[in-house]
N, C-alpha and C. Protein backbone atom coordinates (compact mmCIF):
# COMPACT_ATOMS: atom_id res chain seq x y z
N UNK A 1 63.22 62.47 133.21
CA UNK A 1 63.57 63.85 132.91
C UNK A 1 62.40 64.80 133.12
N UNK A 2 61.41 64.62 133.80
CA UNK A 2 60.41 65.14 133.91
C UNK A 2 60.86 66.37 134.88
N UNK A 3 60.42 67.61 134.40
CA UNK A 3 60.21 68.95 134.75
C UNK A 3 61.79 69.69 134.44
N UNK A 4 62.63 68.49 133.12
CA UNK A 4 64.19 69.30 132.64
C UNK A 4 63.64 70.16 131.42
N UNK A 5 64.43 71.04 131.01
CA UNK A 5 64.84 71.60 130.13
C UNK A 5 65.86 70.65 129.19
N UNK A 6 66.35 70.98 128.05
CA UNK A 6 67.86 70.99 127.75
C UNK A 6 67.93 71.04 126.22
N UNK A 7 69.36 71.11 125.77
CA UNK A 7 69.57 71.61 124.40
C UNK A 7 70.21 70.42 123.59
N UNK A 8 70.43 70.41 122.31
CA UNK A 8 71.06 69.65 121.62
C UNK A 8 71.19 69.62 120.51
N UNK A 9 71.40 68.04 119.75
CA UNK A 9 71.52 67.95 118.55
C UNK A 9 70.94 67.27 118.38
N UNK A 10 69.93 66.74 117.18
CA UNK A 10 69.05 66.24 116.99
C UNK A 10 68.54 65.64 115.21
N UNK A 11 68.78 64.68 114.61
CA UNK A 11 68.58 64.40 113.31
C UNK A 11 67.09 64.34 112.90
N UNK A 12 66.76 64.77 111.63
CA UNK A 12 65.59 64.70 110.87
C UNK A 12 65.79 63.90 109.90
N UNK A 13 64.63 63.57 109.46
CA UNK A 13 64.20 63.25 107.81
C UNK A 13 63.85 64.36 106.99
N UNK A 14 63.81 65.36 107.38
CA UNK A 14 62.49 66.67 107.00
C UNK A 14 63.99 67.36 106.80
N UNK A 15 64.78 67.31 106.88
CA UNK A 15 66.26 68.07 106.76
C UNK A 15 67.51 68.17 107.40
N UNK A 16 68.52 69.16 107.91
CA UNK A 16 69.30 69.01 108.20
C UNK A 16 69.26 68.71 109.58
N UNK A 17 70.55 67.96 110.31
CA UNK A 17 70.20 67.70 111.81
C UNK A 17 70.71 69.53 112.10
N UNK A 18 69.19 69.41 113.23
CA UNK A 18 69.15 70.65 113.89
C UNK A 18 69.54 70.54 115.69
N UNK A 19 69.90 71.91 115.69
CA UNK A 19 69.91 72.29 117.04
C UNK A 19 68.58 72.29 117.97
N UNK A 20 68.30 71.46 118.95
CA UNK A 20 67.08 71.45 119.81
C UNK A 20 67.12 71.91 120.76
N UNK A 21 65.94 72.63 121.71
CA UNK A 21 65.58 73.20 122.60
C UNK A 21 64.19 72.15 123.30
N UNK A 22 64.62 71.24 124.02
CA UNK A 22 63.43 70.62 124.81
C UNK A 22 62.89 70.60 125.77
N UNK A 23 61.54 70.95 126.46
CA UNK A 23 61.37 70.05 127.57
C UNK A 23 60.52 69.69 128.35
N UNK A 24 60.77 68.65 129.24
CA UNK A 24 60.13 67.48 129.64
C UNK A 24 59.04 67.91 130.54
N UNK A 25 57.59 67.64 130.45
CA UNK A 25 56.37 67.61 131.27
C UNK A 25 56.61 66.26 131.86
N UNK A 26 55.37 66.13 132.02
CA UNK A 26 55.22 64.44 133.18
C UNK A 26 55.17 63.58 132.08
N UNK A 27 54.15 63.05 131.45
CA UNK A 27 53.92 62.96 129.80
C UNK A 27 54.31 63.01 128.55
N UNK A 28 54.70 64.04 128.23
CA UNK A 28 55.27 64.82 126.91
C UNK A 28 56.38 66.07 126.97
N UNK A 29 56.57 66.00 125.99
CA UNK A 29 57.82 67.11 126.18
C UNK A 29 57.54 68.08 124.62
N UNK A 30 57.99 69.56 124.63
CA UNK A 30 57.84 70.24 123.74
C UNK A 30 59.20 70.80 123.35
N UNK A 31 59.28 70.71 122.06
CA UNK A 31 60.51 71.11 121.11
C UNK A 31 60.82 72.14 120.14
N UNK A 32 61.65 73.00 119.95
CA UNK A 32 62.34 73.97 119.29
C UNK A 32 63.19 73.34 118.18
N UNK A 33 63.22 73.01 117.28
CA UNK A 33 64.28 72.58 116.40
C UNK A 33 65.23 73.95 115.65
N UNK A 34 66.29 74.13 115.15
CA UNK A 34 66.54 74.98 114.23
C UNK A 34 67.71 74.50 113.29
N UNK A 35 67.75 75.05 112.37
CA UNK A 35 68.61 74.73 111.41
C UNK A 35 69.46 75.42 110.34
N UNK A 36 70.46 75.79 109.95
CA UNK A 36 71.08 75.92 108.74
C UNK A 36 71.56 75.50 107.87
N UNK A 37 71.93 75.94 106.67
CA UNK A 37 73.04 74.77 105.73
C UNK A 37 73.29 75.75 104.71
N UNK A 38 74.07 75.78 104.06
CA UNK A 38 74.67 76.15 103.20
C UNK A 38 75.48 75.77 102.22
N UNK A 39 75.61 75.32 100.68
CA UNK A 39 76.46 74.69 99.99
C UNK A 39 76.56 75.54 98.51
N UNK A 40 77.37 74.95 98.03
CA UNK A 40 78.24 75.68 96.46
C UNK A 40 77.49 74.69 95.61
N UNK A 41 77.02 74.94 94.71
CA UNK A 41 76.57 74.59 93.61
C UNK A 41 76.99 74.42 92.50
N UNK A 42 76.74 73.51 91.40
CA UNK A 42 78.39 73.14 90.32
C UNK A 42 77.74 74.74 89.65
N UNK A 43 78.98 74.75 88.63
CA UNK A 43 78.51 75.98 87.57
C UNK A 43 77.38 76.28 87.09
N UNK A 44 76.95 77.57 87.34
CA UNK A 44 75.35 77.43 86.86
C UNK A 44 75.48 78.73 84.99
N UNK A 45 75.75 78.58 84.04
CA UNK A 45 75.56 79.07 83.05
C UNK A 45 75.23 80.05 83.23
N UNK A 46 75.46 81.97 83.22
CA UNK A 46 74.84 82.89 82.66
C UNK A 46 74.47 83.08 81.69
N UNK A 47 75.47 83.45 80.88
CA UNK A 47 75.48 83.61 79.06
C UNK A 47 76.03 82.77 78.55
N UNK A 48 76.28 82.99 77.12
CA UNK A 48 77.19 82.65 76.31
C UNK A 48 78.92 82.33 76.87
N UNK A 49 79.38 83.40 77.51
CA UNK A 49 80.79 83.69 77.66
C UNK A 49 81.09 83.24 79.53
N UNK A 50 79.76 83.46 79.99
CA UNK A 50 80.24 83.53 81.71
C UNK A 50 79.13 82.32 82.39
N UNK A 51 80.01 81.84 83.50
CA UNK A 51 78.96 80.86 84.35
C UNK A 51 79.80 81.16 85.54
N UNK A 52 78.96 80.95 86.82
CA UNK A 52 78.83 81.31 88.10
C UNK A 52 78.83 80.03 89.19
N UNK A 53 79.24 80.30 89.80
CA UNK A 53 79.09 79.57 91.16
C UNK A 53 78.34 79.98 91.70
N UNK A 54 77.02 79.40 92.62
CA UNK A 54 75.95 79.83 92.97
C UNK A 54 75.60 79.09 94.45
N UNK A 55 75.86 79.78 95.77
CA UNK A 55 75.56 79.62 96.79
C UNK A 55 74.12 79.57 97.48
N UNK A 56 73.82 78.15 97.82
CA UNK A 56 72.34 78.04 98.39
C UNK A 56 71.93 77.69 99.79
N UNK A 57 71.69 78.72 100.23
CA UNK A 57 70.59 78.22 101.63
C UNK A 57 69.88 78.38 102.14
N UNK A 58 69.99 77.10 103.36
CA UNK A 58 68.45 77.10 104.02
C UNK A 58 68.36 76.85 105.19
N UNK A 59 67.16 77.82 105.69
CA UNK A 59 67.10 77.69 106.68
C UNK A 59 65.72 77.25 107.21
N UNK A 60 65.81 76.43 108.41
CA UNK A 60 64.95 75.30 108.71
C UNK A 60 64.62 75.59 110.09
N UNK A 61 62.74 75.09 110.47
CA UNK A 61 62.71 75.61 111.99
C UNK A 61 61.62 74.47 111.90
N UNK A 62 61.45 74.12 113.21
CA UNK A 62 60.33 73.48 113.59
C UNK A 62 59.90 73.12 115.13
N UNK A 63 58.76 72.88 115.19
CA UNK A 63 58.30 72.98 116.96
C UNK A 63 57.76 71.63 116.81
N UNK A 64 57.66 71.03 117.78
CA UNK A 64 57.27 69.84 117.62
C UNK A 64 56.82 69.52 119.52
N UNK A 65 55.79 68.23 119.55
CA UNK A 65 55.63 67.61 120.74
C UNK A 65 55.62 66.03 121.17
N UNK A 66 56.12 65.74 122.09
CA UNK A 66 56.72 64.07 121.61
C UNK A 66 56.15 63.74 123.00
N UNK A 67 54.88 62.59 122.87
CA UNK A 67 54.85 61.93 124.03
C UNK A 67 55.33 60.55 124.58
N UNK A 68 55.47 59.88 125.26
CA UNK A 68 56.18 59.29 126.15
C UNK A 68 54.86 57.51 125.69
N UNK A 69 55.26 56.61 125.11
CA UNK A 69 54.26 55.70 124.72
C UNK A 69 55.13 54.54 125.60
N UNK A 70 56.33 54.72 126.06
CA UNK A 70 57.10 53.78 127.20
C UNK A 70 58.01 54.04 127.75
N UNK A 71 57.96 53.98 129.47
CA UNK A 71 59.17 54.83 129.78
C UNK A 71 59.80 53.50 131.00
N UNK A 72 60.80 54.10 131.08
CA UNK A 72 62.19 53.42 132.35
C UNK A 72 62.99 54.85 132.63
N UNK A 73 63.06 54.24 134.15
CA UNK A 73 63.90 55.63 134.94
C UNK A 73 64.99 56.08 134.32
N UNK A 74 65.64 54.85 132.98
CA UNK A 74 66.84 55.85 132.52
C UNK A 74 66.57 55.66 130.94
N UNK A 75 65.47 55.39 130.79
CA UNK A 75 65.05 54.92 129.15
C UNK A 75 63.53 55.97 128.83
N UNK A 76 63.61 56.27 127.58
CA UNK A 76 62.27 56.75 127.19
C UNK A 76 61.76 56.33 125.64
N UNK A 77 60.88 55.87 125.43
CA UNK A 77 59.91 55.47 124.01
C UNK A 77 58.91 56.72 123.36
N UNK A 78 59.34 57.43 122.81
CA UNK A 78 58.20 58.57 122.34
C UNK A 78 57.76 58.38 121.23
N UNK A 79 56.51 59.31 121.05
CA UNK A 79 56.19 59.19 119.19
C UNK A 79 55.86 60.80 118.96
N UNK A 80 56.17 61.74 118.32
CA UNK A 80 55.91 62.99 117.94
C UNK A 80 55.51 63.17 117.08
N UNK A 81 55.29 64.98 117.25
CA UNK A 81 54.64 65.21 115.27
C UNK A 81 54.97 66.75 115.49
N UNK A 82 56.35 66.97 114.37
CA UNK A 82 56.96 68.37 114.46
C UNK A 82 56.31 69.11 113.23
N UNK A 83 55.33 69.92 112.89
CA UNK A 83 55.52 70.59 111.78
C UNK A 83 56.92 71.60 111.63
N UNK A 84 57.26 71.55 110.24
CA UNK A 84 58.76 72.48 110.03
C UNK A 84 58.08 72.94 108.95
N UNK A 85 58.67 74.04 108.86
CA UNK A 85 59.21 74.59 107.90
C UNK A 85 60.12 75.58 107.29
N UNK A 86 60.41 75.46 105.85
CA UNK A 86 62.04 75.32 105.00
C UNK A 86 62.22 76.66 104.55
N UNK A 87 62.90 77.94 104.41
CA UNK A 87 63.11 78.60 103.77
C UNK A 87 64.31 78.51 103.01
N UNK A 88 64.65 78.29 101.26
CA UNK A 88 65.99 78.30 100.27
C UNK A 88 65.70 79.53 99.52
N UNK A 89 67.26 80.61 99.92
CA UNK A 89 67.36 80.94 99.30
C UNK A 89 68.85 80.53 98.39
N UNK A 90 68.69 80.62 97.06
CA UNK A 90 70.14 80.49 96.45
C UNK A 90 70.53 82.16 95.44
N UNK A 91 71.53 81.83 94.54
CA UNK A 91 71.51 82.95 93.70
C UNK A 91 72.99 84.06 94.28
N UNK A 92 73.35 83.87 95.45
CA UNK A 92 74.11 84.68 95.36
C UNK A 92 75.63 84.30 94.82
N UNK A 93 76.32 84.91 93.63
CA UNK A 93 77.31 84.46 92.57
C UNK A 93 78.32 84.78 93.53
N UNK A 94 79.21 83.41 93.50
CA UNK A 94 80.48 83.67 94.17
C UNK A 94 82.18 83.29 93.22
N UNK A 95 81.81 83.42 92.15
CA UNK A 95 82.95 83.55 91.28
C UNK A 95 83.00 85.33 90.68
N UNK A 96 81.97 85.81 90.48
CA UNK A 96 81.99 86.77 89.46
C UNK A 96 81.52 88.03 89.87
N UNK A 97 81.09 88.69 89.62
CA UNK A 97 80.34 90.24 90.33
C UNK A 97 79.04 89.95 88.99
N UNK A 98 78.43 88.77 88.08
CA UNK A 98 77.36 88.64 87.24
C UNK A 98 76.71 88.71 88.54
N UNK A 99 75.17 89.22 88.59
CA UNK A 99 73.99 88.43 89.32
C UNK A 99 73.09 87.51 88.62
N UNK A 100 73.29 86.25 88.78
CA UNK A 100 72.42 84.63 88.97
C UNK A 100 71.21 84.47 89.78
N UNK A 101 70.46 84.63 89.52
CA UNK A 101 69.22 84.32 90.17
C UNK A 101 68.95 82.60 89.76
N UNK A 102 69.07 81.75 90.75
CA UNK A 102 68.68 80.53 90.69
C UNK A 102 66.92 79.80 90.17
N UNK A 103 66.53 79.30 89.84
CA UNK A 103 64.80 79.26 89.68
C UNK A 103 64.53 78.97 90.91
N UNK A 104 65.44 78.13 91.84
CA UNK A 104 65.10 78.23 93.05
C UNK A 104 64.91 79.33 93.85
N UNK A 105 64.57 80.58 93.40
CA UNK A 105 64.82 81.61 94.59
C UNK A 105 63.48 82.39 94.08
N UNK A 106 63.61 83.55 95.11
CA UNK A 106 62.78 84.49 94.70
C UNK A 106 61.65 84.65 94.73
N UNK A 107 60.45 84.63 93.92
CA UNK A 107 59.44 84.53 94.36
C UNK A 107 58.58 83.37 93.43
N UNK A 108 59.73 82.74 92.93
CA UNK A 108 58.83 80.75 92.14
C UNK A 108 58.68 80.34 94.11
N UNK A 109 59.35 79.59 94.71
CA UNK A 109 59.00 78.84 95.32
C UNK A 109 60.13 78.79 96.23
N UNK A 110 60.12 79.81 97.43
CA UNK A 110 61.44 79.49 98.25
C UNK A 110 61.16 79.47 99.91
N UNK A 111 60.13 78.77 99.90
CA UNK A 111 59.11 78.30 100.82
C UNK A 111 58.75 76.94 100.93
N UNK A 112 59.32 75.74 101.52
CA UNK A 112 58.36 74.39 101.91
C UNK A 112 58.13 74.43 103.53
N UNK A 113 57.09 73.62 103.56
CA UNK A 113 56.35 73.34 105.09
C UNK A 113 56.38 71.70 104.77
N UNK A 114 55.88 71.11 105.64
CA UNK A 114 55.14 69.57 106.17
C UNK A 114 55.10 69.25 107.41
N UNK A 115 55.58 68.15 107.78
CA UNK A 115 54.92 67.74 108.74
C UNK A 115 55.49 66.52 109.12
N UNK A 116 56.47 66.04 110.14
CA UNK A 116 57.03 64.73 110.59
C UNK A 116 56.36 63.89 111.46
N UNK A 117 56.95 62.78 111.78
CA UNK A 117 56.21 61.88 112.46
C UNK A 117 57.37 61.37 113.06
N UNK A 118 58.47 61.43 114.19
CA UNK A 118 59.23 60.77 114.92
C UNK A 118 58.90 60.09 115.81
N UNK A 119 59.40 58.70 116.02
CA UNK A 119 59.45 57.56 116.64
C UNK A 119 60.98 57.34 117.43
N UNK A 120 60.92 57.67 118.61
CA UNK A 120 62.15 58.40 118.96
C UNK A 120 62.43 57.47 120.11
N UNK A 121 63.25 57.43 120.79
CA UNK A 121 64.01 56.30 121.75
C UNK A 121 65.39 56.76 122.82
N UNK A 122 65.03 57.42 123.79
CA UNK A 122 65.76 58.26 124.53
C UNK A 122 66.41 57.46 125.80
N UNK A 123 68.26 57.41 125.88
CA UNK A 123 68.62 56.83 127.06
C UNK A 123 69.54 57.59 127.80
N UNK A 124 68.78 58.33 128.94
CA UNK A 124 69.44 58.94 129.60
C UNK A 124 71.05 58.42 130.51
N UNK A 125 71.84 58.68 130.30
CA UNK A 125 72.86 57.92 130.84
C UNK A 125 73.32 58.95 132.05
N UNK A 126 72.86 59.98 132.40
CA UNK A 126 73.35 60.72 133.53
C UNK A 126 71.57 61.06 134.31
N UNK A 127 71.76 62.44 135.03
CA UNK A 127 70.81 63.24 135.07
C UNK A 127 70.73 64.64 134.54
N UNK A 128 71.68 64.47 133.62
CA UNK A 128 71.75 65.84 132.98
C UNK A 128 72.34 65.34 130.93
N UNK A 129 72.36 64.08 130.87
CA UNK A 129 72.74 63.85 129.44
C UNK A 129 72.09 62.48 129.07
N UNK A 130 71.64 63.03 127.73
CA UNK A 130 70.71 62.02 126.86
C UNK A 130 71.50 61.43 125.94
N UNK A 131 71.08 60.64 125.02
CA UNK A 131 71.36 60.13 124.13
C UNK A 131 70.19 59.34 123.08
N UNK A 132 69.93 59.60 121.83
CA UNK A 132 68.53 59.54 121.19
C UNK A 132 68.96 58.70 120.02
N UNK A 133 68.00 58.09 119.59
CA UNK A 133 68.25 56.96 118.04
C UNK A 133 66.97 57.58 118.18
N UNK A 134 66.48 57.56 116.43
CA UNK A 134 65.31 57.80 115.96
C UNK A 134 64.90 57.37 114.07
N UNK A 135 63.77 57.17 114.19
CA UNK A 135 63.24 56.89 112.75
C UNK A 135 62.14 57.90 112.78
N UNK A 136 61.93 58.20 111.64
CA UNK A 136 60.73 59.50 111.24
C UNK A 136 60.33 59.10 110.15
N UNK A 137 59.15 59.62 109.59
CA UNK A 137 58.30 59.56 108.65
C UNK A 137 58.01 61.33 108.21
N UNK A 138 58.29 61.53 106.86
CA UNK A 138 58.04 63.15 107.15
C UNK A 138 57.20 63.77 105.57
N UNK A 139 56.62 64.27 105.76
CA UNK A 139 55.93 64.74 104.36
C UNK A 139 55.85 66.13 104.24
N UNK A 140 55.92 66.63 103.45
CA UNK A 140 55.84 67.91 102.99
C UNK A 140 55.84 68.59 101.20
N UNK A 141 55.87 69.79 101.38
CA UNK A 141 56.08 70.11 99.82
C UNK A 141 56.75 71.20 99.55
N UNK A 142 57.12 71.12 98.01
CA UNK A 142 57.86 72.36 97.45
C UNK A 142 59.10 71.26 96.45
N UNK A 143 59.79 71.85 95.46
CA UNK A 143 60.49 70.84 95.08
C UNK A 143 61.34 70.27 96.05
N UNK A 144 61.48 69.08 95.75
CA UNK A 144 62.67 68.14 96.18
C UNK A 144 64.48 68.41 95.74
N UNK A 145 64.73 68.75 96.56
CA UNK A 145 66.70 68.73 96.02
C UNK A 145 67.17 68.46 95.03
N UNK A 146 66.64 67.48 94.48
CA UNK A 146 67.45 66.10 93.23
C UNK A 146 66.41 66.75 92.26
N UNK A 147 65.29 67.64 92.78
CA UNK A 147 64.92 68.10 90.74
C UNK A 147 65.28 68.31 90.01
N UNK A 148 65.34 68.15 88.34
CA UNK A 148 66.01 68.44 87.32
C UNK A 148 65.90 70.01 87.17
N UNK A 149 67.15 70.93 86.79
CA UNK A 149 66.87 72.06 86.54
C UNK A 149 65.75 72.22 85.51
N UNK A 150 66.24 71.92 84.47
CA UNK A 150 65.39 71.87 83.62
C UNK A 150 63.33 72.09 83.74
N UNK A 151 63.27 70.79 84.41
CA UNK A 151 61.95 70.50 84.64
C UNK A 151 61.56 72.07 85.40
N UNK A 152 62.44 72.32 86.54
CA UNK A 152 62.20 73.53 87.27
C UNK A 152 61.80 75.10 86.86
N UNK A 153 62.89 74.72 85.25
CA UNK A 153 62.95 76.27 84.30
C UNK A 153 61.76 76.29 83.87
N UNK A 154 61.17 74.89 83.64
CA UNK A 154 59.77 75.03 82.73
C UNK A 154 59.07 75.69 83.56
N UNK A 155 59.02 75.64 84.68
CA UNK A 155 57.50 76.39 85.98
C UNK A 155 57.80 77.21 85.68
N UNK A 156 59.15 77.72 85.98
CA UNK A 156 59.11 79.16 86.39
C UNK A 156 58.94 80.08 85.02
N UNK A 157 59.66 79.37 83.76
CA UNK A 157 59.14 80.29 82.37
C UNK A 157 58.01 80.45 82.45
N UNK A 158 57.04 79.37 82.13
CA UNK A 158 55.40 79.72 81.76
C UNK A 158 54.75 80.41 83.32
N UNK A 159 55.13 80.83 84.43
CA UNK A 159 54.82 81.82 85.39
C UNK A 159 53.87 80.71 86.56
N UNK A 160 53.92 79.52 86.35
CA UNK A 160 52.95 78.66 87.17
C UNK A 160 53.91 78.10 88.39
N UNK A 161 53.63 78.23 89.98
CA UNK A 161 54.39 77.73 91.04
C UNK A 161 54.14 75.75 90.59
N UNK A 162 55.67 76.12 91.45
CA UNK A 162 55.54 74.76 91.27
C UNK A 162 55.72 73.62 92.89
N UNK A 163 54.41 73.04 93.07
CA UNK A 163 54.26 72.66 94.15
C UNK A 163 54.01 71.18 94.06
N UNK A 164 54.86 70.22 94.63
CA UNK A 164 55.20 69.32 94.49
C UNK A 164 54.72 68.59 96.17
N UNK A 165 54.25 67.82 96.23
CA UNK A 165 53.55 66.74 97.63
C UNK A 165 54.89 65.50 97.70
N UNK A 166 55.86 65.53 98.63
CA UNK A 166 56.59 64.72 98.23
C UNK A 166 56.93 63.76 99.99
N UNK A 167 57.59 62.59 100.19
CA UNK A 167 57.44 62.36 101.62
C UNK A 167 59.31 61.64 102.03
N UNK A 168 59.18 61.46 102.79
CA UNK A 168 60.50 60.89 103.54
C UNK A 168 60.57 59.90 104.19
N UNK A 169 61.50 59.02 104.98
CA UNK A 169 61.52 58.28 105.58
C UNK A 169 63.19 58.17 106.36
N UNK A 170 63.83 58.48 107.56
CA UNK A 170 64.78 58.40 107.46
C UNK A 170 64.72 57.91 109.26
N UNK A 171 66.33 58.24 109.64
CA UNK A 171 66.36 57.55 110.77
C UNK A 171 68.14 58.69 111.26
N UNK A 172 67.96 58.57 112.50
CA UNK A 172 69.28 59.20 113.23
C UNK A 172 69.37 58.91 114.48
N UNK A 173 70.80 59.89 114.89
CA UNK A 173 71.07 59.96 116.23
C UNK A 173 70.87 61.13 116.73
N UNK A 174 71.30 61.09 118.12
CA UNK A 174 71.28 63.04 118.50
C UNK A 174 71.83 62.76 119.95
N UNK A 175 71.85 63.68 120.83
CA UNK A 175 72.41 64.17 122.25
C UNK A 175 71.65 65.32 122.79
N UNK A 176 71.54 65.12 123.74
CA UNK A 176 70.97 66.56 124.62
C UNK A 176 71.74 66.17 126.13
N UNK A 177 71.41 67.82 126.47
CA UNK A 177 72.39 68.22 127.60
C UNK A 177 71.28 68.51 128.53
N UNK A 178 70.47 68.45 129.41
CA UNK A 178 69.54 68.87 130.77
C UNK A 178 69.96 69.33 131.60
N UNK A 179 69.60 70.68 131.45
CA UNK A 179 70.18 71.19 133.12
C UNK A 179 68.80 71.78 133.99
């Protein structure tokens, strides 16, 4: 695939599978990742009398460069290193006209970065279409998904960010198109 372009789909560890923009030098190839997501959140408590449904998202980008450690005319072996990073916002109430501000939002912490490590495995089956398996290694910070609210309310009451070093390990598929 040397001197293609092309677009796709593409899985992380570091987050949601994103849309890719790649392409191929003699050597290495350079990448565009992007991402969205969006989900409903169970009831989040206002007061006494009212609780909210609370919509969160995020949006995800990363550039990355993947070189070529074994190749075949219709096979490729790479190893990369994408820094990303995460913007969440949540908070906007979709049961009620209350405004919910999530602890996730705002100005506690609605910012993570890190840093992946893909080990990637590319088999071209045309001259214009890929097909990718991959494992990654990915580290970064900011809370993790699965934090306890709770633990979260405590940062943000006493006014201290809360920055958390946390890492990944995952594995996928993906497709790209070369034209």
């Amino acid at each position: 695939m040397t001197g293609k372009a092309g677009f796709g789909l593409t899985a992380s560890s570091a987050g949601p599978p994103s849309l890719s923009l790649r392409y191929w030098r003699t050597q290495s190839a350079y990448e565009l990742l992007v991402a969205a997501t969006s989900h409903s959140t169970d009831s989040v408590q206002v007061d006494a009398t009212h609780s909210a449904s609370v919509l969160d998202t995020q949006l995800r980008a990363a550039i990355g460069i993947l070189y070529r450690i074994a190749d075949h005319p219709r096979a490729s072996l790479v190893v990369g290193l994408r820094p990303w990073i995460l913007y969440e916002y949540g908070g906007t109430d979709t049961t009620s006209s209350i405004t919910k501000t999530t602890v996730r939002t705002g100005d506690n912490f609605p910012l993570r970065w890190g840093v992946e490590v893909p080990l990637q495995a590319e088999m071209f089956l045309t001259d214009h279409f890929g097909l990718l398996a991959l494992v990654s290694l990915s580290f970064g910070t900011g809370a993790p998904l699965g934090t306890p609210a709770d633990q979260l309310s405590l940062h943000a009451q006493n006014g201290s960010k809360l920055i958390m070093l946390g890492g990944a390990f995952g594995g996928g598929v993906g497709a790209s198109y070369y034209f």
